[in-house]
C-alpha atoms as a PDB file:
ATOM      1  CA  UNK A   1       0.000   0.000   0.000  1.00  0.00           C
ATOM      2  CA  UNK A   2       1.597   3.589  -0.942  1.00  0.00           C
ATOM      3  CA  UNK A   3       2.222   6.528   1.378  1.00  0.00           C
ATOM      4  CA  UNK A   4      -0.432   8.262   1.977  1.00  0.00           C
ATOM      5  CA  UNK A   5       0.036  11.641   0.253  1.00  0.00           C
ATOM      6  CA  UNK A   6      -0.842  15.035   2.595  1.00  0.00           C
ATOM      7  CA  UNK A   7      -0.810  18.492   1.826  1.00  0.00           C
ATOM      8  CA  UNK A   8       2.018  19.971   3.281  1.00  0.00           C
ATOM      9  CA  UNK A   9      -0.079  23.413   3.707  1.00  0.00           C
ATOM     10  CA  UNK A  10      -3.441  22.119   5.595  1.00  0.00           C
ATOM     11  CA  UNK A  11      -1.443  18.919   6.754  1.00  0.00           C
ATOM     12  CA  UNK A  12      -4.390  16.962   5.901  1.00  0.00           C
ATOM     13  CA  UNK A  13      -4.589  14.189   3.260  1.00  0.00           C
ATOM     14  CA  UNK A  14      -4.666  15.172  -0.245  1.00  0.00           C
ATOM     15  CA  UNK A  15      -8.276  14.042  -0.550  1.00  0.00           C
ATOM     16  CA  UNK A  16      -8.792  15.997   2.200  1.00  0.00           C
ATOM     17  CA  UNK A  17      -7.429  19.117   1.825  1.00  0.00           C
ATOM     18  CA  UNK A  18      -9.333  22.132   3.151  1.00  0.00           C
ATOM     19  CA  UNK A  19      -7.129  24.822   1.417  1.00  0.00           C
ATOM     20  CA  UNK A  20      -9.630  25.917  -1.210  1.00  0.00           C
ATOM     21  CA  UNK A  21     -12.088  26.716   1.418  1.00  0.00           C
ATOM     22  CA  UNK A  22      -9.854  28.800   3.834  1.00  0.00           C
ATOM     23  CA  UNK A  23     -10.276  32.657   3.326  1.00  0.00           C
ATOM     24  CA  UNK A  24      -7.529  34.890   4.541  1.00  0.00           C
ATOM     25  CA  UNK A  25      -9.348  37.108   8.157  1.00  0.00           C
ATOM     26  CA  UNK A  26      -7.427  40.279   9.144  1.00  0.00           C
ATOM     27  CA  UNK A  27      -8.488  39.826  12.802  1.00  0.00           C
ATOM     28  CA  UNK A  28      -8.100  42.431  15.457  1.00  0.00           C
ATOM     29  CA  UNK A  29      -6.686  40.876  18.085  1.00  0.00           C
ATOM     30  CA  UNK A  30      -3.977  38.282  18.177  1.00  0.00           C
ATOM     31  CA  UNK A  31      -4.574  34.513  18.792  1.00  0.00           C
ATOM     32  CA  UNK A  32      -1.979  31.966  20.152  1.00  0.00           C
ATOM     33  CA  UNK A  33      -2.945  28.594  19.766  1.00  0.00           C
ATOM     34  CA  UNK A  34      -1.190  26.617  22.460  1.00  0.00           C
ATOM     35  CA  UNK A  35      -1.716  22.713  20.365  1.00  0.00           C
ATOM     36  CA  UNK A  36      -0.775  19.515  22.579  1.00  0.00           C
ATOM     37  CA  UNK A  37       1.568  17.391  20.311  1.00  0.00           C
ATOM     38  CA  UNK A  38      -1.160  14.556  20.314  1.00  0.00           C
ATOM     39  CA  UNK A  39      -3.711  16.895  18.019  1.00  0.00           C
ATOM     40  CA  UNK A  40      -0.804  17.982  15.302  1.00  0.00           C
ATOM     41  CA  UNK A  41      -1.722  15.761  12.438  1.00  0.00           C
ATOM     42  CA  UNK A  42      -5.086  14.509  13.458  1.00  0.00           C
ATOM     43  CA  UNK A  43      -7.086  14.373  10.679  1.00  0.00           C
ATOM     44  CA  UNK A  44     -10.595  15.960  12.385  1.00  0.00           C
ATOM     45  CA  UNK A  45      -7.968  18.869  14.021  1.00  0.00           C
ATOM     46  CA  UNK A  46      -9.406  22.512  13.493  1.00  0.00           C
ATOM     47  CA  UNK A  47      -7.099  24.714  14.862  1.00  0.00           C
ATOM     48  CA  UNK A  48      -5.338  24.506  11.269  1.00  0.00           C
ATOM     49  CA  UNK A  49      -8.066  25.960  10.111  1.00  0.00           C
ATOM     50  CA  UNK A  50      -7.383  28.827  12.559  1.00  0.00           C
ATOM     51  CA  UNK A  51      -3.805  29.092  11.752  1.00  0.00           C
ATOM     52  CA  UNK A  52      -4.116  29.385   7.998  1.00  0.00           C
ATOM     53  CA  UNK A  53      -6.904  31.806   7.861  1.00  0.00           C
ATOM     54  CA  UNK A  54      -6.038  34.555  10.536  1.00  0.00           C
ATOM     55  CA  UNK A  55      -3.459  36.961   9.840  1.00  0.00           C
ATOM     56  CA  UNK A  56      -2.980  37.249  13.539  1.00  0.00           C
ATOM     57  CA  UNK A  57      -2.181  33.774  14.244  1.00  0.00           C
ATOM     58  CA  UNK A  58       0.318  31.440  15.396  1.00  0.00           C
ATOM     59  CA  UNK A  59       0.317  27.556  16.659  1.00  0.00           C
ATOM     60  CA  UNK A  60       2.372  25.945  18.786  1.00  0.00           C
ATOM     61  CA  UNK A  61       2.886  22.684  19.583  1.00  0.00           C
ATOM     62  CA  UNK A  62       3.909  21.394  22.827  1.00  0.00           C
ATOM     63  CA  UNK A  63       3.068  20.506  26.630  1.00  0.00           C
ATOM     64  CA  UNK A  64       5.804  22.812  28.064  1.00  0.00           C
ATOM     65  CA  UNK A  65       6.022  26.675  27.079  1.00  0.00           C
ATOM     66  CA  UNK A  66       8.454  29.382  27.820  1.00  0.00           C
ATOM     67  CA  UNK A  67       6.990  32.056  29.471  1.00  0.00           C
ATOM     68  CA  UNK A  68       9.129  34.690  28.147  1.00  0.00           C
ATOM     69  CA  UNK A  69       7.209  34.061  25.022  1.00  0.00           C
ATOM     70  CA  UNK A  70       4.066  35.743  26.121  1.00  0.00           C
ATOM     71  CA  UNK A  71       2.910  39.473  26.977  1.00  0.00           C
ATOM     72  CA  UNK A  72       1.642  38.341  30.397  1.00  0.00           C
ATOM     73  CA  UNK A  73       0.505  41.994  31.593  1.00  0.00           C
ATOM     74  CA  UNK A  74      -2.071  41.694  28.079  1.00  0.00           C
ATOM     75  CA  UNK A  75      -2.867  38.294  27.575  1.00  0.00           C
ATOM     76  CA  UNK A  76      -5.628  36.356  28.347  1.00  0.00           C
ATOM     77  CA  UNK A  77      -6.606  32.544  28.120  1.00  0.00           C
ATOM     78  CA  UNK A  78      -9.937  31.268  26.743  1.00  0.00           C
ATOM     79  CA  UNK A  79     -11.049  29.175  29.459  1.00  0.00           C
ATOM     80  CA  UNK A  80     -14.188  28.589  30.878  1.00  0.00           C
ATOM     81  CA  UNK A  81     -14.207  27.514  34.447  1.00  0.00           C
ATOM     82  CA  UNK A  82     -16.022  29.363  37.300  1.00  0.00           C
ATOM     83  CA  UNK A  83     -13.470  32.411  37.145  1.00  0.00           C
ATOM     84  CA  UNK A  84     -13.376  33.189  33.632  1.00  0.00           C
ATOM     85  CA  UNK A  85     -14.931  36.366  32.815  1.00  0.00           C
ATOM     86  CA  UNK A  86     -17.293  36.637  29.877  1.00  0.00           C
ATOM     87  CA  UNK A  87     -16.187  38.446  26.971  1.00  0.00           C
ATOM     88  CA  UNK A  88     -18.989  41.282  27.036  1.00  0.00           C
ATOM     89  CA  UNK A  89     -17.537  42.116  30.233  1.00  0.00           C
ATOM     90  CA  UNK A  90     -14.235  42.276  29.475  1.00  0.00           C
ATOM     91  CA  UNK A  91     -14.768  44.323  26.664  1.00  0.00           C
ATOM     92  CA  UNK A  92     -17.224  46.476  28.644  1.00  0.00           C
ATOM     93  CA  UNK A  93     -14.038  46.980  31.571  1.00  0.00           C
ATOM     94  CA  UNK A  94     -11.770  48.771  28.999  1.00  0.00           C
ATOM     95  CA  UNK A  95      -8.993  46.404  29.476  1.00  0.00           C
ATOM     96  CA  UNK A  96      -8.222  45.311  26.275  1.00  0.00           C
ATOM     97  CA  UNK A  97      -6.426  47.041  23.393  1.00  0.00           C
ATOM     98  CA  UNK A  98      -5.462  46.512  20.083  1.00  0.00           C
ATOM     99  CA  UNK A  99      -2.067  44.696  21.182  1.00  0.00           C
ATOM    100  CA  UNK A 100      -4.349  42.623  23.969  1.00  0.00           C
ATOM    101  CA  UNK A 101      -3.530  38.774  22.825  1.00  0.00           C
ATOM    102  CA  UNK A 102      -5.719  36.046  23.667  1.00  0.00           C
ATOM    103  CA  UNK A 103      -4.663  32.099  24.363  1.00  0.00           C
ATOM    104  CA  UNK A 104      -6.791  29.294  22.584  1.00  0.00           C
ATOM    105  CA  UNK A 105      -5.855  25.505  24.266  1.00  0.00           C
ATOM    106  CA  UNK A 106      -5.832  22.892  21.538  1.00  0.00           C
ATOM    107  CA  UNK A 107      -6.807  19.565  22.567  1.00  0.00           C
ATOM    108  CA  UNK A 108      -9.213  17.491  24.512  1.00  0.00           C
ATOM    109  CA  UNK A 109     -10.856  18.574  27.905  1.00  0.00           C
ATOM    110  CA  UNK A 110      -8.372  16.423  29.555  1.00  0.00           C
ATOM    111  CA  UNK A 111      -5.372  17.162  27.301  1.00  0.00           C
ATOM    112  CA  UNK A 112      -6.218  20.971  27.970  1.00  0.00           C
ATOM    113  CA  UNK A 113      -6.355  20.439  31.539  1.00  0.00           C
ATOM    114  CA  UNK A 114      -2.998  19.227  31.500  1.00  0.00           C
ATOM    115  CA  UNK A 115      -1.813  22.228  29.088  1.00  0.00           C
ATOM    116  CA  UNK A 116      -2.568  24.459  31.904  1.00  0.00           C
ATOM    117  CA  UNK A 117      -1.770  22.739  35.163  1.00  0.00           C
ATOM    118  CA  UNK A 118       1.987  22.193  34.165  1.00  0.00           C
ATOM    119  CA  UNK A 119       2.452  25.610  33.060  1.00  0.00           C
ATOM    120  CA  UNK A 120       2.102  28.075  36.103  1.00  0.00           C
ATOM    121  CA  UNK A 121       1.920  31.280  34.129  1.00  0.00           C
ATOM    122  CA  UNK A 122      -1.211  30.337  32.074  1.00  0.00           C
ATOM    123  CA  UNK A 123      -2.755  29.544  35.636  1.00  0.00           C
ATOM    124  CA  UNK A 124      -1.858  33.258  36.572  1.00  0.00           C
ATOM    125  CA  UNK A 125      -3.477  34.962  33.402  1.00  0.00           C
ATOM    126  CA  UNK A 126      -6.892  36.178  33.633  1.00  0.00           C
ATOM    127  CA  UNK A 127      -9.223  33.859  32.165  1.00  0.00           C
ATOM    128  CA  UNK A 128     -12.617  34.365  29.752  1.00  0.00           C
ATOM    129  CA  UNK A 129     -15.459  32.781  28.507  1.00  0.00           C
ATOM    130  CA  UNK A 130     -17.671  32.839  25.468  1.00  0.00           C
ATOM    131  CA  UNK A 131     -21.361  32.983  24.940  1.00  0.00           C
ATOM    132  CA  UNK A 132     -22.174  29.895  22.673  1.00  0.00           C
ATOM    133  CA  UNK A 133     -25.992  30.312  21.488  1.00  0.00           C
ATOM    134  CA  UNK A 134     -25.740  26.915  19.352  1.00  0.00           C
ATOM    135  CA  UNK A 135     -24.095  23.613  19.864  1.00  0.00           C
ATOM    136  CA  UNK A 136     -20.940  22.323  18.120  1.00  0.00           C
ATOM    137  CA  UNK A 137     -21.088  21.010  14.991  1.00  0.00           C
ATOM    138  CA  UNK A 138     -18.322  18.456  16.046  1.00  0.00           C
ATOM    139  CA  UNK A 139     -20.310  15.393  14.639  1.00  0.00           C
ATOM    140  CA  UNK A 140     -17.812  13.098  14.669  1.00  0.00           C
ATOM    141  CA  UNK A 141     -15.735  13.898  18.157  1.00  0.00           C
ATOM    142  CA  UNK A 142     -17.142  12.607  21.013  1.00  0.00           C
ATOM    143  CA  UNK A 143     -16.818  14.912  24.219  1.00  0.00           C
ATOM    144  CA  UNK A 144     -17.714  14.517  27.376  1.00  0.00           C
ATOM    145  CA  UNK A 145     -19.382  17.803  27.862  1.00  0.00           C
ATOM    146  CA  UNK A 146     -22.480  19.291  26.095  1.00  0.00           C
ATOM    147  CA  UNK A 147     -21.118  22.297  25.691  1.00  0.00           C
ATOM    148  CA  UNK A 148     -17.825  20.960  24.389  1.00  0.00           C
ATOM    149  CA  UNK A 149     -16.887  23.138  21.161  1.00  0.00           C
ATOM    150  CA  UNK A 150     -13.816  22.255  18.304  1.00  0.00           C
ATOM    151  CA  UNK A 151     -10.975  24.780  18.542  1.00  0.00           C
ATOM    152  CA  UNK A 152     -12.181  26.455  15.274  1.00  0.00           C
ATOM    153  CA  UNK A 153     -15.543  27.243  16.857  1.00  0.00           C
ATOM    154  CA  UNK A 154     -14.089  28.553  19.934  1.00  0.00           C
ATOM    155  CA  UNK A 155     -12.111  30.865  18.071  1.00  0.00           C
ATOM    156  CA  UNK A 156     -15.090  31.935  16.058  1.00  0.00           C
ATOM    157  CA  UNK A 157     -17.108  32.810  19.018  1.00  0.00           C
ATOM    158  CA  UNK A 158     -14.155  35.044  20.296  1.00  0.00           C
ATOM    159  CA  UNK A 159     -13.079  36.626  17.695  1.00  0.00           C
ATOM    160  CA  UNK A 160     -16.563  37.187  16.898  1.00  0.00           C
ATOM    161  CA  UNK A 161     -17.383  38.583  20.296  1.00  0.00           C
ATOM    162  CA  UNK A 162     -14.314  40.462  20.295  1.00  0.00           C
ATOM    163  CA  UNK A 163     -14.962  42.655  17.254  1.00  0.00           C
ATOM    164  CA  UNK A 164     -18.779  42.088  17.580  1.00  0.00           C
ATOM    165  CA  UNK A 165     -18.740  40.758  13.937  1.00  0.00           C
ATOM    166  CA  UNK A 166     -20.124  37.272  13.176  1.00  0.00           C
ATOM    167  CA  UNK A 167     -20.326  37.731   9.699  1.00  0.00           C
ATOM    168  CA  UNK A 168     -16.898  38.858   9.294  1.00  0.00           C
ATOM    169  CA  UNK A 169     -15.350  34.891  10.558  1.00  0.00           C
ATOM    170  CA  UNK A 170     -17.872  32.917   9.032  1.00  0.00           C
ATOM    171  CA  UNK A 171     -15.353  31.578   6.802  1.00  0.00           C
ATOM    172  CA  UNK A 172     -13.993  29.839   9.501  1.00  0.00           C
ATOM    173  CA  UNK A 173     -16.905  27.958   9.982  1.00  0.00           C
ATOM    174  CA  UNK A 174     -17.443  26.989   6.483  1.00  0.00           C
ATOM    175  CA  UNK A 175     -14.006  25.306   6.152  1.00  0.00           C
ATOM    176  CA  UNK A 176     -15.129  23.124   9.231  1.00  0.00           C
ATOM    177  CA  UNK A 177     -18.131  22.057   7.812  1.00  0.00           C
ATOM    178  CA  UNK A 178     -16.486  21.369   4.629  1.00  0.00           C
ATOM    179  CA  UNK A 179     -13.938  19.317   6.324  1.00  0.00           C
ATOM    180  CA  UNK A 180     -16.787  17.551   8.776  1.00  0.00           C
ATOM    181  CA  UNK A 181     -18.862  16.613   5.889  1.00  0.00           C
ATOM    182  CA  UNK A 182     -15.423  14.817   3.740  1.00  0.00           C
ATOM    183  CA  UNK A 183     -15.462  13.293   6.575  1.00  0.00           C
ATOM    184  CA  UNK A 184     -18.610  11.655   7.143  1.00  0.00           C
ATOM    185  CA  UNK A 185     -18.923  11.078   3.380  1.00  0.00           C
ATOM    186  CA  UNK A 186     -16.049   8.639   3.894  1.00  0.00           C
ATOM    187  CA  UNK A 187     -17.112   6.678   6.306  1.00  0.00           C
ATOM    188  CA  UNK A 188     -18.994   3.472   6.047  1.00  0.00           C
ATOM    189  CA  UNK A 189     -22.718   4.998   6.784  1.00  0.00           C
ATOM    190  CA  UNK A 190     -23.281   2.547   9.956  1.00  0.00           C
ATOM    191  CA  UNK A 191     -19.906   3.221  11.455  1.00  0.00           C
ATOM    192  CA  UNK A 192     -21.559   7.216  11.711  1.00  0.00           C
ATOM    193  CA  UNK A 193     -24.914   5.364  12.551  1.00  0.00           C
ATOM    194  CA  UNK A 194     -23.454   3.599  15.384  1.00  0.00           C
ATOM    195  CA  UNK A 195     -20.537   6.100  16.734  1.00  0.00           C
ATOM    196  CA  UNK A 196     -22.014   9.152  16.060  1.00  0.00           C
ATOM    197  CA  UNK A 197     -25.368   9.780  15.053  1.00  0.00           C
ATOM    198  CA  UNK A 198     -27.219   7.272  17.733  1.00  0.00           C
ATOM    199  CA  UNK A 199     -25.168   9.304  20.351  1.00  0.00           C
ATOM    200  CA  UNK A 200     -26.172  12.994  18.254  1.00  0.00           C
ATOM    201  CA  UNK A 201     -30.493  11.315  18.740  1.00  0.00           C
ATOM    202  CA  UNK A 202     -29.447  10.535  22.409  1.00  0.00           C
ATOM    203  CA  UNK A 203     -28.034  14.147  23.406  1.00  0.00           C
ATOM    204  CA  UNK A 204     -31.322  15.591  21.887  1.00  0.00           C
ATOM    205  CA  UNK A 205     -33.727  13.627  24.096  1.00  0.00           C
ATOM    206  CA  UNK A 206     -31.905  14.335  27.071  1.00  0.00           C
ATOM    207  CA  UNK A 207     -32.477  18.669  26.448  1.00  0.00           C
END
């Protein structure tokens, strides 16, 4: 069986590759994507699709970072746990300027976890949280939380927030659906059935 062949741009498969759908976003305010080595080259990852798209973005991969690396007086870390201050307030204290960054974790809830317990100085920043009004459209992750959201979502919903401009980074939702639905076009229809959809029906009886 040959090498499989991958785009050395989207790192996905050539099949696969998401490049004609990504649209170049000046955004505002700069986004670090901090990517835990195990999501690199998965082929459902989204924070590509973050990376390739924003102007004012950068990925990288690791579990350790240097914290020389980071503006910690203007930085703060998308993360939502009982401290995290929502966006509209944030905004609405004055705070944040136009060389404010903000710190996306890339991985799962567990992986993420990890990302920030074994690096102090992301502990120390000031954490926010989004307003989601829709659930993820993550069909074929499983998370353990309902309001679990791919990287390329959360960054819409900030950025969007951010510059209060939905429209502006819907291209970076069109790339994942383009990439979700390869995807599920290539799988054998009861694998989806089985793994995916049954558990989709399930989550929607239980709201």
């Amino acid at each position: 069986m040959g090498k499989r062949v991958v785009c050395q741009r989207c790192l996905k498969a050539q099949a696969a590759c998401i490049c004609a759908t990504i649209k170049s976003i000046d955004n505002q305010h700069f986004l670090h994507i901090l990517q835990d080595p195990s999501e690199e080259k998965k082929a459902i990852g989204t924070a590509r699709i973050l990376g390739l798209s924003l102007t004012a973005a950068k990925i990288t991969v690791g579990e350790l970072f240097e914290a020389s690396l980071f503006d910690l007086n203007n930085s703060y870390l998308l993360y939502p746990d009982e401290s995290a201050m929502p966006v509209d307030s944030l905004l609405a204290s004055g705070k944040i300027n136009q060389k404010s960054q903000f710190i996306l974790l890339d991985g799962s809830w567990k992986k993420a976890y990890k990302l920030l317990m074994i690096n102090p100085f992301l502990q120390a920043l000031p954490k926010i949280s989004i307003n989601i009004n829709k659930k993820s459209d993550y069909r074929i992750r499983k998370s353990p939380r309902v309001d679990g959201l791919s990287s390329v979502e959360a960054g819409y919903y900030l950025l969007s927030q951010l510059e209060n401009n939905s429209e502006k980074f819907k291209p970076l939702l069109n790339s994942f659906s383009h990439m979700i639905n390869y995807q599920i076009a290539s799988m054998p229809a009861e694998i989806y059935e089985h793994h995916y959809l049954a558990k989709e029906n399930l989550d929607k009886q239980k709201d």
